[in-house]
N, C-alpha and C. Protein backbone atom coordinates (compact mmCIF):
# COMPACT_ATOMS: atom_id res chain seq x y z
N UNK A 1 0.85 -1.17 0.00
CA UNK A 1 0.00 0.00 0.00
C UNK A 1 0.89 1.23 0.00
N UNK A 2 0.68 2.12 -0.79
CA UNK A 2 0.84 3.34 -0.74
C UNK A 2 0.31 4.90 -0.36
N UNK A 3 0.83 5.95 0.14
CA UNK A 3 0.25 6.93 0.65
C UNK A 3 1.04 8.03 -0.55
N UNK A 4 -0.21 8.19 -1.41
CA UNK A 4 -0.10 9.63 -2.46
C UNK A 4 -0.72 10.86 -2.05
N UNK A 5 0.36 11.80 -1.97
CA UNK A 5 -0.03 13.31 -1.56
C UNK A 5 0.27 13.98 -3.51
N UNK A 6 -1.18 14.58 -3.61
CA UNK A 6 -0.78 15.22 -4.55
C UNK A 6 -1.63 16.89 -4.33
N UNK A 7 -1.18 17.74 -4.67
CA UNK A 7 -0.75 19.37 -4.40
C UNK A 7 -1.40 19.66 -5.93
N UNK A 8 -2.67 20.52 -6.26
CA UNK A 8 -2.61 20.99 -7.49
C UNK A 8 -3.55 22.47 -7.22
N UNK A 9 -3.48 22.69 -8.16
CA UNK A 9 -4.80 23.93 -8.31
C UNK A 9 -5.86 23.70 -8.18
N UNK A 10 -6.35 24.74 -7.69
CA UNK A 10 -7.65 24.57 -7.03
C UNK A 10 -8.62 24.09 -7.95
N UNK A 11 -9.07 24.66 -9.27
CA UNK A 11 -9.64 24.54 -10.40
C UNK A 11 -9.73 23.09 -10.94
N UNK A 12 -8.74 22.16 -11.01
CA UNK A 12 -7.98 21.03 -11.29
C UNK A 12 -9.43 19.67 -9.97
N UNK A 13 -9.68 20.45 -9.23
CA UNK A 13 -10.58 19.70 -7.99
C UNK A 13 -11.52 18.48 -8.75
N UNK A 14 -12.38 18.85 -9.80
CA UNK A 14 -13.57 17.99 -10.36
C UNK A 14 -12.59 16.87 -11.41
N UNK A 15 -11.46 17.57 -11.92
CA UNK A 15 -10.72 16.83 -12.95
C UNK A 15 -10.17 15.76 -11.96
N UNK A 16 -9.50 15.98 -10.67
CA UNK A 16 -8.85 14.93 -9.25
C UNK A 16 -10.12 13.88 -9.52
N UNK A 17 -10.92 14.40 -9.06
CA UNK A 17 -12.22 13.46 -8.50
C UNK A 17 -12.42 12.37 -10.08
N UNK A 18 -12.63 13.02 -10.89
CA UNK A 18 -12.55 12.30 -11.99
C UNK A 18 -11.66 11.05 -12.37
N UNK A 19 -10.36 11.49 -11.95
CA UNK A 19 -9.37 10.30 -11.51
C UNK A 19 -9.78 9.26 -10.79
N UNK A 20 -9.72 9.55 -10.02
CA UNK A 20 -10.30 8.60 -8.48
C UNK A 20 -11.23 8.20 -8.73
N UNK A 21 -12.45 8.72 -9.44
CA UNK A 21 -13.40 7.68 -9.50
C UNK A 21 -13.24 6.63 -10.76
N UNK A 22 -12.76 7.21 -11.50
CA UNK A 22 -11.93 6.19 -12.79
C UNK A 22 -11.53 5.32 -12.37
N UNK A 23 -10.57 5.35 -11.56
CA UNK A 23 -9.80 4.14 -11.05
C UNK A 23 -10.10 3.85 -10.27
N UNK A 24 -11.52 3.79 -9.21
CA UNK A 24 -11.87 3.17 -8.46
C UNK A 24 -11.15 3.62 -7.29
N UNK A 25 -10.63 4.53 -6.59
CA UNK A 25 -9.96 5.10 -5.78
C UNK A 25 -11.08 5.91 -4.81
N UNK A 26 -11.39 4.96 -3.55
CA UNK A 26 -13.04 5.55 -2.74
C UNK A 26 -11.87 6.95 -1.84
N UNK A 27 -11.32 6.41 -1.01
CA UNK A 27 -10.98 7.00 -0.15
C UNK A 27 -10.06 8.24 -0.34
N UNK A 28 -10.12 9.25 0.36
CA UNK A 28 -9.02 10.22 0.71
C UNK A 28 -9.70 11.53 1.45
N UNK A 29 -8.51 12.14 1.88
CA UNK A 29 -8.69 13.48 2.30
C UNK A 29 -8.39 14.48 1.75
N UNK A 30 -8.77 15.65 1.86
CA UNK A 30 -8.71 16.92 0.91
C UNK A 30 -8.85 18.28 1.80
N UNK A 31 -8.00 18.92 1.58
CA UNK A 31 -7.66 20.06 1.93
C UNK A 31 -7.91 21.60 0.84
N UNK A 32 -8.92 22.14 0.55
CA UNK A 32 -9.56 23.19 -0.27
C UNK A 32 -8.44 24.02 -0.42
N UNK A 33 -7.45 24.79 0.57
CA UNK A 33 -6.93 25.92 0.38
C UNK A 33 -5.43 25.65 0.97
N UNK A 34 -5.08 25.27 -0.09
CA UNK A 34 -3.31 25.00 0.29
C UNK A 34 -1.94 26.20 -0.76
N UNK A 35 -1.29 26.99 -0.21
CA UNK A 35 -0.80 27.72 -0.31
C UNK A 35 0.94 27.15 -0.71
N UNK A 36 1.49 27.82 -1.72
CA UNK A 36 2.81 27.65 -1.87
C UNK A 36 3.64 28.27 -3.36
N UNK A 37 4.56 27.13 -3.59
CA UNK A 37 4.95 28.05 -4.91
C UNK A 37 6.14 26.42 -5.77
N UNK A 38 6.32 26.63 -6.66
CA UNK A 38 6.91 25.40 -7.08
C UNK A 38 8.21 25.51 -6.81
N UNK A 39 9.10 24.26 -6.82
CA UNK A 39 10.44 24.59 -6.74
C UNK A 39 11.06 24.70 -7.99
N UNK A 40 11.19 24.66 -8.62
CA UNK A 40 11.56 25.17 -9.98
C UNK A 40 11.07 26.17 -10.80
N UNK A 41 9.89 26.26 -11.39
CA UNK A 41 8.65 27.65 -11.79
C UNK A 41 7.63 27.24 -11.26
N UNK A 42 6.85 28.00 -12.56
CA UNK A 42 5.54 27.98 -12.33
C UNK A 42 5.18 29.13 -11.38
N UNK A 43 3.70 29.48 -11.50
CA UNK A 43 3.18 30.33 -10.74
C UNK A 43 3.03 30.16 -9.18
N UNK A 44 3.14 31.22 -8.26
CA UNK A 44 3.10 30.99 -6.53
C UNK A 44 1.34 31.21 -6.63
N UNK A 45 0.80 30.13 -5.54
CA UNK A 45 -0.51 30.91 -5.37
C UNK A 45 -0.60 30.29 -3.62
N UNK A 46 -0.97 31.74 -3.19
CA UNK A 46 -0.57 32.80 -1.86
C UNK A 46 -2.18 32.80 -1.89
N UNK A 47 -3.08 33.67 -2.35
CA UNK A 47 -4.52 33.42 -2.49
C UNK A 47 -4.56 35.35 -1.71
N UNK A 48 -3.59 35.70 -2.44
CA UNK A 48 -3.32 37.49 -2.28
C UNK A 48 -3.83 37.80 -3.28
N UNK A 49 -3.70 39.07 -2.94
CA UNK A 49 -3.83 40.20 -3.99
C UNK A 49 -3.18 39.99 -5.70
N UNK A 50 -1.60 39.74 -5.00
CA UNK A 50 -1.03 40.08 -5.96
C UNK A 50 -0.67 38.46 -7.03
N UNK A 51 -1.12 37.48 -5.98
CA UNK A 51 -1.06 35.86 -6.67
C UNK A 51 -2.27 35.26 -5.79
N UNK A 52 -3.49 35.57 -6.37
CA UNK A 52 -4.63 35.45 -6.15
C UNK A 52 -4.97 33.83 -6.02
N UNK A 53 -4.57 33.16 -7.06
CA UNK A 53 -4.69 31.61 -6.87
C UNK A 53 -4.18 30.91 -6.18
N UNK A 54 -5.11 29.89 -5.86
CA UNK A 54 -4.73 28.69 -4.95
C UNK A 54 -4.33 27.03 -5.11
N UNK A 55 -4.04 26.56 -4.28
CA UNK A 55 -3.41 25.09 -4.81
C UNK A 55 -4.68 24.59 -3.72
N UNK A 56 -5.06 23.39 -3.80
CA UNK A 56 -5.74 22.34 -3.05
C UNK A 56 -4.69 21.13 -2.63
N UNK A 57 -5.48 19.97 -1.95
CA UNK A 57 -4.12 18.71 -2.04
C UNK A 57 -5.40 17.80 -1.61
N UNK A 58 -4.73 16.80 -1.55
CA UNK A 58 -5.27 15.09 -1.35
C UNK A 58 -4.32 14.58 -1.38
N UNK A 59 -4.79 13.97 0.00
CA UNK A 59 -3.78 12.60 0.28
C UNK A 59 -5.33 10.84 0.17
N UNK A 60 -4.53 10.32 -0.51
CA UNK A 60 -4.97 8.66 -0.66
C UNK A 60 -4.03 7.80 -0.65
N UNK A 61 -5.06 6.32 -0.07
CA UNK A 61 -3.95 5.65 0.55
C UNK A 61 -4.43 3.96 -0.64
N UNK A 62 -3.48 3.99 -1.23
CA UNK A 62 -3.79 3.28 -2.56
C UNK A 62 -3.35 2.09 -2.54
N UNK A 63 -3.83 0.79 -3.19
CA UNK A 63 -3.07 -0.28 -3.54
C UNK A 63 -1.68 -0.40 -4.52
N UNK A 64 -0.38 -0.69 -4.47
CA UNK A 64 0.63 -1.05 -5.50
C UNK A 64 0.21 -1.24 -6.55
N UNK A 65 -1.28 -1.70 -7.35
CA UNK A 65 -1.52 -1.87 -8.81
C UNK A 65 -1.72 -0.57 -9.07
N UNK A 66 -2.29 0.21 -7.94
CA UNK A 66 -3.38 1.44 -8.46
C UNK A 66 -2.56 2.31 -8.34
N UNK A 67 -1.28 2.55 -8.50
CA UNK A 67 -0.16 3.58 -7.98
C UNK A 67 0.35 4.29 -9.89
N UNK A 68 1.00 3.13 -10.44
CA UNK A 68 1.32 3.61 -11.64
C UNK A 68 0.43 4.43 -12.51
N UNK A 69 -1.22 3.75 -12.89
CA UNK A 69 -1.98 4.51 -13.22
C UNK A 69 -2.81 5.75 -12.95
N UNK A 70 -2.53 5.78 -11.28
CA UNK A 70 -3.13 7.13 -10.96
C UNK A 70 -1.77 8.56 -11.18
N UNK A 71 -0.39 8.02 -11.28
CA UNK A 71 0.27 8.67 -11.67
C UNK A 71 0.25 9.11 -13.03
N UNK A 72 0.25 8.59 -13.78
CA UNK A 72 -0.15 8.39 -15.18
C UNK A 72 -1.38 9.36 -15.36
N UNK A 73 -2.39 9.12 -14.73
CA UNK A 73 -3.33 10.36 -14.74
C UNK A 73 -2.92 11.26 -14.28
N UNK A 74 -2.34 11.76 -13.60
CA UNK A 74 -2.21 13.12 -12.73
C UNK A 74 -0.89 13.82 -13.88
N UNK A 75 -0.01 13.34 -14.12
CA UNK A 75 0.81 13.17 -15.20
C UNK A 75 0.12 13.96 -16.55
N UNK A 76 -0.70 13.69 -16.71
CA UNK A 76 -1.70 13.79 -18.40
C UNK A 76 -2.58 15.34 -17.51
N UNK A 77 -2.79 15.26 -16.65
CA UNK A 77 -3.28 16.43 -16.22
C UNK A 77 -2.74 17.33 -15.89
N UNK A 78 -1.46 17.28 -15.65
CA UNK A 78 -0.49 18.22 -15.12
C UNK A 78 -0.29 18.81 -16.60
N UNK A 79 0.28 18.65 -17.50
CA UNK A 79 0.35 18.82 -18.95
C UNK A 79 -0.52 19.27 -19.73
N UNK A 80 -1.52 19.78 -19.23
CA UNK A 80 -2.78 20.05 -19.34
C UNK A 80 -2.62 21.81 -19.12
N UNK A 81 -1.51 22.21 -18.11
CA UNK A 81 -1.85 23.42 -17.64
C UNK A 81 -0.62 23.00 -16.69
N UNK A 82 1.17 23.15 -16.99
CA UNK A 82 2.50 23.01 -16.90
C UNK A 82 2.29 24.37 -15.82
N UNK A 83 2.13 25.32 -16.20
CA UNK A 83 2.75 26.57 -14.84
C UNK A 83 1.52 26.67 -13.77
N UNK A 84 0.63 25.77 -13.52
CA UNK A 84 -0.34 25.20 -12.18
C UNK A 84 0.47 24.87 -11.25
N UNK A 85 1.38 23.68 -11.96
CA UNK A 85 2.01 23.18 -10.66
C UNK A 85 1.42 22.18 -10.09
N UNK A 86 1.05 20.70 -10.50
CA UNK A 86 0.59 20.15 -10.04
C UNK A 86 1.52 18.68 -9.78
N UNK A 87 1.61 18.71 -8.64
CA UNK A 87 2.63 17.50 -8.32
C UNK A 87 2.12 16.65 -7.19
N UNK A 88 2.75 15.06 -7.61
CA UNK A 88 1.91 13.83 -6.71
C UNK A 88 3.35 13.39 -5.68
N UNK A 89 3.34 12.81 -4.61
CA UNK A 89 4.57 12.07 -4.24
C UNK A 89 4.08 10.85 -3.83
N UNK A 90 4.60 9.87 -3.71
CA UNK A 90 4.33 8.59 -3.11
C UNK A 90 5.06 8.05 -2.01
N UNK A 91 4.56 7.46 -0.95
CA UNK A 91 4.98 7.30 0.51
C UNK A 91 4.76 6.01 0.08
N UNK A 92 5.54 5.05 1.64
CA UNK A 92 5.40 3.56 1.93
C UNK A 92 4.53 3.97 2.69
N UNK A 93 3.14 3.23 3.16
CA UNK A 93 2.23 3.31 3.80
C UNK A 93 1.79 1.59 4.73
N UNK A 94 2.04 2.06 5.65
CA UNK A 94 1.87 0.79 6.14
C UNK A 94 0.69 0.72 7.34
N UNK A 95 -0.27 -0.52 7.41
CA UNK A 95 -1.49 -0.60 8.23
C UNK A 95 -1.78 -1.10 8.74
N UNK A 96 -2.20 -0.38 10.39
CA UNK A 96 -2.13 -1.29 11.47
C UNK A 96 -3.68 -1.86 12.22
């Protein structure tokens, strides 16, 4: 099992869900208003004045089959809209 945190724009929210329900992915948590900036480019969104937009996130806690393809989606969506900033990481997740 794995634990995927992925960080995107806020806008990007119905396209996430779209994933997850594609792949059969019930569970996770979600956080509406997550703040930051990329490490390389891309736009900062602060949810100011002057960088008005925002990032969201979700964390899910996935099976090893369901890992490659939900990357693979998020991947095809990120490319979709490159200076969003939308990035996944993957944890060892282990359950007690």
């Amino acid at each position: 099992m794995k634990a995927v945190f992925i960080s995107f724009y806020q806008a990007f929210y119905n396209d996430m869900l779209d994933i997850l329900d594609k792949l059969e992915i019930r569970g996770f948590t979600y956080w509406p208003e997550v703040q930051g900036r990329g490490s390389v480019d891309g736009e900062p969104h602060y949810g100011t004045h002057a960088w008005p937009t925002l990032n969201a996130a979700i964390l899910t806690f996935v099976a090893d089959d369901k890992v490659k393809p939900l990357m693979e989606a998020v991947h095809q969506l990120d490319e979709t809209a490159p200076q969003q900033g939308l990035r996944a990481f993957i944890l060892q997740a282990e359950e007690l």
